[in-house]
N, C-alpha and C. Protein backbone atom coordinates (compact mmCIF):
# COMPACT_ATOMS: atom_id res chain seq x y z
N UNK A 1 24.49 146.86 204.04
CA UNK A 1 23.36 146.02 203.68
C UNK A 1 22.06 146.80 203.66
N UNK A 2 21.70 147.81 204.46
CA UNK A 2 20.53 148.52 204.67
C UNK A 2 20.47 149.52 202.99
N UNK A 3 21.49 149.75 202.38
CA UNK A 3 21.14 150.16 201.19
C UNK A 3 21.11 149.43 200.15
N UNK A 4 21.94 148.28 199.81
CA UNK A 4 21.33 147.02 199.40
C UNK A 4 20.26 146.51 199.20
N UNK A 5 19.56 146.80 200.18
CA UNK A 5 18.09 145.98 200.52
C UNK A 5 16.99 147.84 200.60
N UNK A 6 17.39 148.51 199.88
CA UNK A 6 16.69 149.81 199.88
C UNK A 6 15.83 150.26 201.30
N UNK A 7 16.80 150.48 202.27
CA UNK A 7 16.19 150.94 203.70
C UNK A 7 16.72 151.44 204.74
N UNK A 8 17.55 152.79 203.36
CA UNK A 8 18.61 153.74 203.79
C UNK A 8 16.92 155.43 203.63
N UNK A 9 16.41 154.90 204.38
CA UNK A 9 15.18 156.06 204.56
C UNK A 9 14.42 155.87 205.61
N UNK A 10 13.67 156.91 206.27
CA UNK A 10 13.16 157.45 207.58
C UNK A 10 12.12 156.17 208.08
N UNK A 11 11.52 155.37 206.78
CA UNK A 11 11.41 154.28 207.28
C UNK A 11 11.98 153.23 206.91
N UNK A 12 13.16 152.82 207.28
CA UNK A 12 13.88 151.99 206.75
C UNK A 12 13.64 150.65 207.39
N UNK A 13 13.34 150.72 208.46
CA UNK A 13 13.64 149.51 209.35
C UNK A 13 11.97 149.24 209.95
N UNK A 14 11.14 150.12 209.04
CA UNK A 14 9.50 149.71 209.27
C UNK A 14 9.33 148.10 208.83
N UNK A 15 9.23 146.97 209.08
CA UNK A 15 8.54 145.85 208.64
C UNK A 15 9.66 145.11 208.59
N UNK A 16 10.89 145.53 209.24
CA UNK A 16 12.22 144.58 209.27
C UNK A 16 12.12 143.52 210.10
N UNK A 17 11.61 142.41 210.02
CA UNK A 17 11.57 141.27 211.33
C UNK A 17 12.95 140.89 211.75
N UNK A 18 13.16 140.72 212.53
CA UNK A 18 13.71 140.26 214.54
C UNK A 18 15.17 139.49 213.33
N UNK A 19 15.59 138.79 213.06
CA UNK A 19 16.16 137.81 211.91
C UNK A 19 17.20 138.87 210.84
N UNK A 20 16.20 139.66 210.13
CA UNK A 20 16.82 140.60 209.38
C UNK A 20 17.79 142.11 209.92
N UNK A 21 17.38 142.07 211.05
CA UNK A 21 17.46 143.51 211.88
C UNK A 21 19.05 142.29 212.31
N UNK A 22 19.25 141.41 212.98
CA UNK A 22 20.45 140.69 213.54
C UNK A 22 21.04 140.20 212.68
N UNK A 23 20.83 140.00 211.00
CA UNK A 23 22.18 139.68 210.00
C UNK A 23 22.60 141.18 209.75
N UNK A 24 21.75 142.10 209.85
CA UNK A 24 22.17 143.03 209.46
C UNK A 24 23.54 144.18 210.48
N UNK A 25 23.19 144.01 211.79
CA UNK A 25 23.92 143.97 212.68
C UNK A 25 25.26 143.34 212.69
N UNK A 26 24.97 141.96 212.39
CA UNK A 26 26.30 140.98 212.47
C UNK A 26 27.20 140.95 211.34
N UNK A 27 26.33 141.45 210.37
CA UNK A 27 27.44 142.00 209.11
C UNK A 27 27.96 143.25 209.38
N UNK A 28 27.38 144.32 210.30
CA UNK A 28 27.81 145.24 210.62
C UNK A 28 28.75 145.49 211.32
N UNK A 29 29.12 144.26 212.44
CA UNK A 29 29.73 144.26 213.27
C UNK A 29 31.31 143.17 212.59
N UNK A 30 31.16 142.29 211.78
CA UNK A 30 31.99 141.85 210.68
C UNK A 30 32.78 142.93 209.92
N UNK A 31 31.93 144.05 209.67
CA UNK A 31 32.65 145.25 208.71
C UNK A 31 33.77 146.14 209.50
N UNK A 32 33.41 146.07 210.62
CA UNK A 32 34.02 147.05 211.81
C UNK A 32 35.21 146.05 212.15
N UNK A 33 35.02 145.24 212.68
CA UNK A 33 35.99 144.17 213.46
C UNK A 33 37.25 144.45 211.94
N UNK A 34 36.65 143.88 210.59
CA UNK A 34 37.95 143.83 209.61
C UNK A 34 38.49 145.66 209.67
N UNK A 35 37.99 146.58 209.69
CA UNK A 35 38.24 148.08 210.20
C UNK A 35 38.90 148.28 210.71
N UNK A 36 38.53 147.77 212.29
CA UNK A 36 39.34 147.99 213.13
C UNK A 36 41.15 147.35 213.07
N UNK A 37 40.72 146.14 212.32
CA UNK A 37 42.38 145.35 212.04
C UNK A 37 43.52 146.15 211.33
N UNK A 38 43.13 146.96 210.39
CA UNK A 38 43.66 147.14 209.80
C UNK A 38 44.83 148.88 209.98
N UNK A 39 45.69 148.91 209.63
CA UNK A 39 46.48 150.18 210.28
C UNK A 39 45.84 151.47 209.41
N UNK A 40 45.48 152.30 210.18
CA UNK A 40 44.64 153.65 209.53
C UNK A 40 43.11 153.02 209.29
N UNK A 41 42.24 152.34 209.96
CA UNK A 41 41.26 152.10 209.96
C UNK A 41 40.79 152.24 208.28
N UNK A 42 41.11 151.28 207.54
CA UNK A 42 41.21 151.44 206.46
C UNK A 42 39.96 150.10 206.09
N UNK A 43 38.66 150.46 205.30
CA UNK A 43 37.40 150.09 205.14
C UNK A 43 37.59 148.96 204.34
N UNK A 44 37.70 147.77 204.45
CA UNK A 44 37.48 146.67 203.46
C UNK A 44 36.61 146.40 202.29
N UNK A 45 37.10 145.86 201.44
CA UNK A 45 36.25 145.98 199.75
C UNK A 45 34.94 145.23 200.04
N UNK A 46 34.10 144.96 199.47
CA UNK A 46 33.23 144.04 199.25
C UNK A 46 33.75 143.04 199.34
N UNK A 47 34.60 142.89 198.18
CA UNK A 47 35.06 141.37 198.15
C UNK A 47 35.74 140.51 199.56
N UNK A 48 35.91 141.39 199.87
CA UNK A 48 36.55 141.00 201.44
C UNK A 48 36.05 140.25 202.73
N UNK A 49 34.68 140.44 202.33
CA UNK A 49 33.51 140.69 203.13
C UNK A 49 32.58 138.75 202.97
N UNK A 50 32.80 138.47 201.70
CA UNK A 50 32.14 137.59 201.03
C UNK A 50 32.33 135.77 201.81
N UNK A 51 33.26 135.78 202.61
CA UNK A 51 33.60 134.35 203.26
C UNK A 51 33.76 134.33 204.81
């Protein structure tokens, strides 16, 4: 999501309010959890991600 939202740079997370900084996290932590499920830590599509 942080490159999505263009704030894959040194200031990326300058002017990110409290809200945005914790979806961004919790999708982060959504991406890992489906990661971790899977045998060979194998990265889920986008589409995967969407429900």
């Amino acid at each position: 999501r942080f490159w999505e939202e263009g704030r894959l740079s040194s200031g990326g997370l300058d002017g990110m309010t409290e809200q945005e900084l914790r979806d961004c996290l919790s999708f982060a932590g959504h991406v890992a959890a489906k990661t971790c499920s899977r045998s060979g830590a194998d990265s889920p599509w986008r589409e995967e991600l969407k429900n």
